[in-house]
Structure formats: C-alpha cells, structure tokens
N, C-alpha and C. Protein backbone atom coordinates (compact mmCIF):
# COMPACT_ATOMS: atom_id res chain seq x y z
N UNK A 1 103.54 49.06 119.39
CA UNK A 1 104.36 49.78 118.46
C UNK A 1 103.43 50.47 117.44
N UNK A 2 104.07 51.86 117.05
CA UNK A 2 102.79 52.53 116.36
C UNK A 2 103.85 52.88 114.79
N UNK A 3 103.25 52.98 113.60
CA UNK A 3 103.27 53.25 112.44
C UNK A 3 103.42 55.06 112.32
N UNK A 4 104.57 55.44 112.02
CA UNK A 4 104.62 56.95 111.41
C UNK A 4 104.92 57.35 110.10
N UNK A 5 104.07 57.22 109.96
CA UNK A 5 103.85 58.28 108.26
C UNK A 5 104.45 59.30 107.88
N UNK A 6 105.04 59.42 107.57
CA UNK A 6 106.04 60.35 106.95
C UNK A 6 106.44 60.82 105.66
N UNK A 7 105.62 61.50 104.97
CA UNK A 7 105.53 61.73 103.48
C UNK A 7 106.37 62.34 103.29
N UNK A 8 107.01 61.80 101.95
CA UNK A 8 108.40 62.64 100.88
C UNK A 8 107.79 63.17 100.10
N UNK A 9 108.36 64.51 100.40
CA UNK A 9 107.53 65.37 99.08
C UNK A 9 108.83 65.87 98.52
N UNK A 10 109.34 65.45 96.88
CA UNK A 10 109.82 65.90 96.22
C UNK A 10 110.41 67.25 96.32
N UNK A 11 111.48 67.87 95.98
CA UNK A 11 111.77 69.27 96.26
C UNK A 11 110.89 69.91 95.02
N UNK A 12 110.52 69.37 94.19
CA UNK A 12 109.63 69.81 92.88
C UNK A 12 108.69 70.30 92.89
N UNK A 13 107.78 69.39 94.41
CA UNK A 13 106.72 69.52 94.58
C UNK A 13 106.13 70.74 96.00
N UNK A 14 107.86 71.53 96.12
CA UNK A 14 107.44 72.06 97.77
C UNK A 14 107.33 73.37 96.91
N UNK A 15 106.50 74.38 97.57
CA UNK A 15 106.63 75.39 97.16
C UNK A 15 107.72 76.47 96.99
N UNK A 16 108.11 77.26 96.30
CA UNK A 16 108.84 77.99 96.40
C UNK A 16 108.76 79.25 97.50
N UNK A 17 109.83 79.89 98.09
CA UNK A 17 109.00 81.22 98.88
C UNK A 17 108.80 82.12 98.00
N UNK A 18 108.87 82.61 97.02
CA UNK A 18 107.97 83.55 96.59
C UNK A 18 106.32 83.33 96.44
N UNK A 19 106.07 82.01 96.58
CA UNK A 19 104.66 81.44 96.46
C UNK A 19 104.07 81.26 98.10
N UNK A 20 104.95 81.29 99.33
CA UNK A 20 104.33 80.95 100.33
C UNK A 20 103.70 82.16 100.78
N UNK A 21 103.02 81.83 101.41
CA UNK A 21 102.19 83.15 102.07
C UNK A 21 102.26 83.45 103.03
N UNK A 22 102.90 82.60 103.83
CA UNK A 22 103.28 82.55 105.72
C UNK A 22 104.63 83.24 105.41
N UNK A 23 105.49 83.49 104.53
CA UNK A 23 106.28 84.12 104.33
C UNK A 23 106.74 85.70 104.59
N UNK A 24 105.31 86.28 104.74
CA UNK A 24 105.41 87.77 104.48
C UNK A 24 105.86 88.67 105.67
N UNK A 25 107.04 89.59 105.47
CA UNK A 25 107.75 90.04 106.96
C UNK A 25 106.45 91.96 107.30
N UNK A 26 106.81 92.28 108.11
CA UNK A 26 105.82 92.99 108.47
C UNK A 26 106.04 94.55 107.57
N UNK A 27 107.26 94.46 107.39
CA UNK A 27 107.30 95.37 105.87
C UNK A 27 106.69 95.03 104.42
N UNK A 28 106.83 93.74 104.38
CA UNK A 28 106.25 93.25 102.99
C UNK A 28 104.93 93.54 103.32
N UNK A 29 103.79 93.37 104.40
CA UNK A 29 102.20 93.33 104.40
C UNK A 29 102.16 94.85 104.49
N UNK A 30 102.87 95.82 105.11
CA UNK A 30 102.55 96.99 104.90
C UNK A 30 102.89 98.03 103.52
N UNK A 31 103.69 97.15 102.58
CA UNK A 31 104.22 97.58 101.76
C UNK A 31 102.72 97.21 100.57
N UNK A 32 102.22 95.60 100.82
CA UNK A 32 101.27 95.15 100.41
C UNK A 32 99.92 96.12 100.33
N UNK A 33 99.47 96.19 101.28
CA UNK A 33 98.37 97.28 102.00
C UNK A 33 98.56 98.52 101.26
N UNK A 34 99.88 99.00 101.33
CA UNK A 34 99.74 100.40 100.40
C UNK A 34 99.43 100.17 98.67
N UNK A 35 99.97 99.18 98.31
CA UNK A 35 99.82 99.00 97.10
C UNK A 35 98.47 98.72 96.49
N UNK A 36 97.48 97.72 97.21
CA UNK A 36 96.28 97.69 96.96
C UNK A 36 95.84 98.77 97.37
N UNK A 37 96.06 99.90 98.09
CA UNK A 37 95.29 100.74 98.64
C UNK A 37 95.53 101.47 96.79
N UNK A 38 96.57 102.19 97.20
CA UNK A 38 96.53 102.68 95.36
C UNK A 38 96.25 102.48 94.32
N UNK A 39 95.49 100.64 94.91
CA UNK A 39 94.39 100.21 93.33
C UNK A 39 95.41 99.19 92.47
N UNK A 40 96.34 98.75 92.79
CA UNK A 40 97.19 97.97 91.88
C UNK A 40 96.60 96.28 91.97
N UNK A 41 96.60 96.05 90.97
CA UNK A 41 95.59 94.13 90.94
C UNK A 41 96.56 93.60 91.55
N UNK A 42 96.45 92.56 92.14
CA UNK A 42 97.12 91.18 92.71
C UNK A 42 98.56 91.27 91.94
N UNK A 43 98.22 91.30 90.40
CA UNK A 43 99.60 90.63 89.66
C UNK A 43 100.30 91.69 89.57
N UNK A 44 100.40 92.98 90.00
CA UNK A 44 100.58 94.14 89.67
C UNK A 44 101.95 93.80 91.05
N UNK A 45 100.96 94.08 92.30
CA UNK A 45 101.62 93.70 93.31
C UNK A 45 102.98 92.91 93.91
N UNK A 46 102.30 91.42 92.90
CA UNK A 46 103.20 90.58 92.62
C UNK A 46 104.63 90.75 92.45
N UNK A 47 104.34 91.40 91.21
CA UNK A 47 105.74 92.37 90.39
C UNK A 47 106.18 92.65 91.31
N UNK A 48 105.64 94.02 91.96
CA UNK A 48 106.16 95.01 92.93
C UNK A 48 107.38 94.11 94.04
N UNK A 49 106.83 93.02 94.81
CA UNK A 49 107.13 92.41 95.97
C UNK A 49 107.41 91.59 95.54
N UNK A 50 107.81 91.01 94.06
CA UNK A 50 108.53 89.69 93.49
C UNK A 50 108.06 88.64 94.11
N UNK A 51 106.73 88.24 93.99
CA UNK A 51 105.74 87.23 94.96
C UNK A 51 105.00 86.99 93.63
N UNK A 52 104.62 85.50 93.38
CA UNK A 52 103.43 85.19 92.85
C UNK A 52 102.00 85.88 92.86
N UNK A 53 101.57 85.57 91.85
CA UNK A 53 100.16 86.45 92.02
C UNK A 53 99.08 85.67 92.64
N UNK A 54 99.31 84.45 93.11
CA UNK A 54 98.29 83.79 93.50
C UNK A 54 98.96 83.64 95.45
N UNK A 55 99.85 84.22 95.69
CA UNK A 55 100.50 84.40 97.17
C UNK A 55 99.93 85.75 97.42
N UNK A 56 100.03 86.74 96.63
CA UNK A 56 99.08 87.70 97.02
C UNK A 56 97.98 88.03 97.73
N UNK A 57 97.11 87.04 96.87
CA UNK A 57 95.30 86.95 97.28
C UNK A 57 95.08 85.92 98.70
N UNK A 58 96.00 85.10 98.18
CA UNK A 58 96.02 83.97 99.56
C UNK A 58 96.59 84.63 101.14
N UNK A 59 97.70 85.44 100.56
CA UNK A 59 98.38 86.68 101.89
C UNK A 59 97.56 87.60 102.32
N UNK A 60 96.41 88.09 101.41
CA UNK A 60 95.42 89.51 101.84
C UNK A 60 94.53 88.59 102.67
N UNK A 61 93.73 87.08 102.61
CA UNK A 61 93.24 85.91 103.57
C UNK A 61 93.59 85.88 104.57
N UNK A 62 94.76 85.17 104.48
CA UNK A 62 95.55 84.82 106.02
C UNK A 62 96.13 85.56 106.65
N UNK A 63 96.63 87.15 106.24
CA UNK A 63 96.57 87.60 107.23
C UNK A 63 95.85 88.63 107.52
N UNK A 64 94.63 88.69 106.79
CA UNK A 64 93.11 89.86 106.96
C UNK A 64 93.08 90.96 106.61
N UNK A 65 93.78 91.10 105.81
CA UNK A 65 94.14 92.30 105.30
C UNK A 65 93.23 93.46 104.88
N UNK A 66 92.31 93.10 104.85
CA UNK A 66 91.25 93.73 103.36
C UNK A 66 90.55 94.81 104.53
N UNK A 67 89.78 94.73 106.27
CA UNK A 67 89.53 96.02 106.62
C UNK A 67 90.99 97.35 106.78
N UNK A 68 92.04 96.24 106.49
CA UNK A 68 93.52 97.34 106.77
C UNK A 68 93.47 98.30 105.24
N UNK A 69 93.22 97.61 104.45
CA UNK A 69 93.19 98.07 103.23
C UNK A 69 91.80 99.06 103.19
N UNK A 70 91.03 98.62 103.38
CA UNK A 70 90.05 100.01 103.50
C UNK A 70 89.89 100.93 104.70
N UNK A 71 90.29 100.60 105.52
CA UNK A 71 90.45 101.77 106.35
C UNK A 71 91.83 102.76 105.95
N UNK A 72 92.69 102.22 105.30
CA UNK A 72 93.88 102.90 104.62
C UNK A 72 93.00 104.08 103.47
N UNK A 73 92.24 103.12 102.84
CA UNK A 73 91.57 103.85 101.75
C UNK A 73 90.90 105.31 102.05
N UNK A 74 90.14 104.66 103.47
CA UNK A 74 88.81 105.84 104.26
C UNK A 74 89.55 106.85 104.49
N UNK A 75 90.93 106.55 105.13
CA UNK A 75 92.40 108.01 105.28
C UNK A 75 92.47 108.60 103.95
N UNK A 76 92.72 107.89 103.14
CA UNK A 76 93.25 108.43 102.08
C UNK A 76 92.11 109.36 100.89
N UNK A 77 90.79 108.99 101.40
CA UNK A 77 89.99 109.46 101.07
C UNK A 77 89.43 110.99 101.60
N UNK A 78 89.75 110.53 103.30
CA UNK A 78 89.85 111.55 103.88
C UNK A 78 90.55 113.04 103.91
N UNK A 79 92.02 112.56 103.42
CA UNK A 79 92.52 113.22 103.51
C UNK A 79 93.02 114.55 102.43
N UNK A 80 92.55 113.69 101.17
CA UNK A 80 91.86 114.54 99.81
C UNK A 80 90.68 115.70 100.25
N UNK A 81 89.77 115.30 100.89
CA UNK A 81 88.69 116.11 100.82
C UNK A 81 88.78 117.44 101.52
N UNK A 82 88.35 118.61 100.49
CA UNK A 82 88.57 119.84 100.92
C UNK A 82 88.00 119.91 102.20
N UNK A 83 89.02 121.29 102.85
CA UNK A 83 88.90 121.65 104.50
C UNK A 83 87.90 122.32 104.01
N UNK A 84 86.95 123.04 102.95
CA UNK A 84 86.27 123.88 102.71
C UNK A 84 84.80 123.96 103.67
N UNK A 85 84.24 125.15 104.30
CA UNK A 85 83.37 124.82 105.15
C UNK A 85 82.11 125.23 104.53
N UNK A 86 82.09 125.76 103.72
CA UNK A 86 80.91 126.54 103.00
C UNK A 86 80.94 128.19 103.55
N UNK A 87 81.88 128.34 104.26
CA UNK A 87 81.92 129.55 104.40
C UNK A 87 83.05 130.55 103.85
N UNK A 88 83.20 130.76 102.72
CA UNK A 88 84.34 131.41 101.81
C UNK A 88 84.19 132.81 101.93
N UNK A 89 84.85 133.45 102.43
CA UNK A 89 85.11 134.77 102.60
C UNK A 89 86.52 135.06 102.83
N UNK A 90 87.00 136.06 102.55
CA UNK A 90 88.48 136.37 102.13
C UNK A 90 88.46 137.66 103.22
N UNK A 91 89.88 137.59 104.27
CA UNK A 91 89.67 138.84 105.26
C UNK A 91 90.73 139.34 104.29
N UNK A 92 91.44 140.74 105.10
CA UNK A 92 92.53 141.58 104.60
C UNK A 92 93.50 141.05 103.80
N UNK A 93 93.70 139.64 104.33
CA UNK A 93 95.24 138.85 104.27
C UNK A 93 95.09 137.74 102.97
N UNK A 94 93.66 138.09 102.40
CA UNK A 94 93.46 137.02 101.81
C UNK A 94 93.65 135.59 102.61
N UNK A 95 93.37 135.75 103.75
CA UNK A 95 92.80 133.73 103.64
C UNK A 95 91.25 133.94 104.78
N UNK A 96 90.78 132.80 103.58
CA UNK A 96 89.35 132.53 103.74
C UNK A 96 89.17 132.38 105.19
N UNK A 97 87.99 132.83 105.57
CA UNK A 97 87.46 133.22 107.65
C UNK A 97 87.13 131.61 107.45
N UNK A 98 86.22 131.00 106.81
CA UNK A 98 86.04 129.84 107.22
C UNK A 98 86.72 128.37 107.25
N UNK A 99 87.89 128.52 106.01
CA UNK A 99 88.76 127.00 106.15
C UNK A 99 90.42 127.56 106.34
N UNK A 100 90.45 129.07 106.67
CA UNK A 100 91.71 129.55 107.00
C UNK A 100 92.91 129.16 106.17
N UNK A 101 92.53 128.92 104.72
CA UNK A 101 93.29 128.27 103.90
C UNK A 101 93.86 130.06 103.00
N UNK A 102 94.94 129.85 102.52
CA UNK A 102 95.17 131.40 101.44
C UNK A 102 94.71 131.37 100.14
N UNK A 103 94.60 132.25 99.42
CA UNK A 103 93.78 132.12 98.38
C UNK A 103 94.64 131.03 97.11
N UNK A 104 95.86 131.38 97.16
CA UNK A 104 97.11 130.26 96.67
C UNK A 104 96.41 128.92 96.57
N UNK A 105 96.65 128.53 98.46
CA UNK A 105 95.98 126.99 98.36
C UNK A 105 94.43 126.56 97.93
N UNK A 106 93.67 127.81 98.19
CA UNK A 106 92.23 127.85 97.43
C UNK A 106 92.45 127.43 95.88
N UNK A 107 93.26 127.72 95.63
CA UNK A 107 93.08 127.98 93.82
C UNK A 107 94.03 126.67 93.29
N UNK A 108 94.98 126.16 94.17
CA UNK A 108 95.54 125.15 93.81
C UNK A 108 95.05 123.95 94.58
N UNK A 109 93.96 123.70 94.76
CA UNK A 109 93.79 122.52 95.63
C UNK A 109 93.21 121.38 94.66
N UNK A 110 93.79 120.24 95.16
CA UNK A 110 93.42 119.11 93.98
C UNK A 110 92.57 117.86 94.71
C-alpha cells in the first residue's frame, strides 16, 4: 500500500487568472507582441490586457516571445524607411525616376 500526498492549497493561496501565465489565448500573445513592440513596459501592458505586471514578463518566458517581438520591430522598422534610392529626379509627371514616389509623397514622408 502506497501513501498519496495530496496538498490543500487554500483558495487564498491559488493564483488568480489574471496572474497565470499559461492563461494567455492566442489573441492575448499577439495583442501582447504588438504592445511591447510599440515600447509599452510590462505594467503598461498589464493595464492594457488587465493581467498583472509580473504575468507579463513571466508570459514573454514561457511562451518566447521576445525574437516575435523583434522581428515585429525589424518590420516595423522596415517599413518606415524611405523607398528613396539616391536617385531623385523628377520626370514630366513629377514622380521621382528612381523611388517612383510623387513629389506630394516626397514632401510628406515621415
């Protein structure tokens, strides 16, 4: 005959789900991912996704988040950077021969 252990853990003592981290549905980690991508701290996040701030850091861990988060970044970095080729010249129509952009989006580009 064998002995089973079976620990009572208080309901006091179980975590809440806003604190678990195995919790997170595949909208919440992508919702997550964008938010650090835009630079927001842990507790910022928190707010956002009504999650503890310490389920956050433990959620970007377990489920690896952090090359998703910079390769999000490397897009987003990417995708800022002027089409400009070094070759600016303006035909008839006004748009530049080398990034085929109009002089409009030339002058408003951010």
């Amino acid at each position: 005959m064998s002995i089973v252990f079976k620990p009572k853990i208080g309901e006091h003592l179980r975590k809440s789900p806003r604190s678990r981290s195995d919790g997170y549905s595949v909208k919440d980690i992508q919702e997550l991912i964008q938010l650090r991508v835009k630079g927001l701290t842990h507790k910022q996040c928190g707010d956002k996704l009504d999650r503890t701030m310490g389920s956050i850091g433990t959620a970007l861990r377990h489920y690896k988040l952090q090359p998703a988060i910079d390769k999000a970044r490397a897009a987003l970095f990417e995708a800022k950077t002027s089409p400009c080729v070094g070759v600016c010249k303006l035909n008839e129509a006004l748009v530049c021969t080398g990034c085929g952009r109009t002089l409009d989006e030339i002058a408003n580009w951010t």
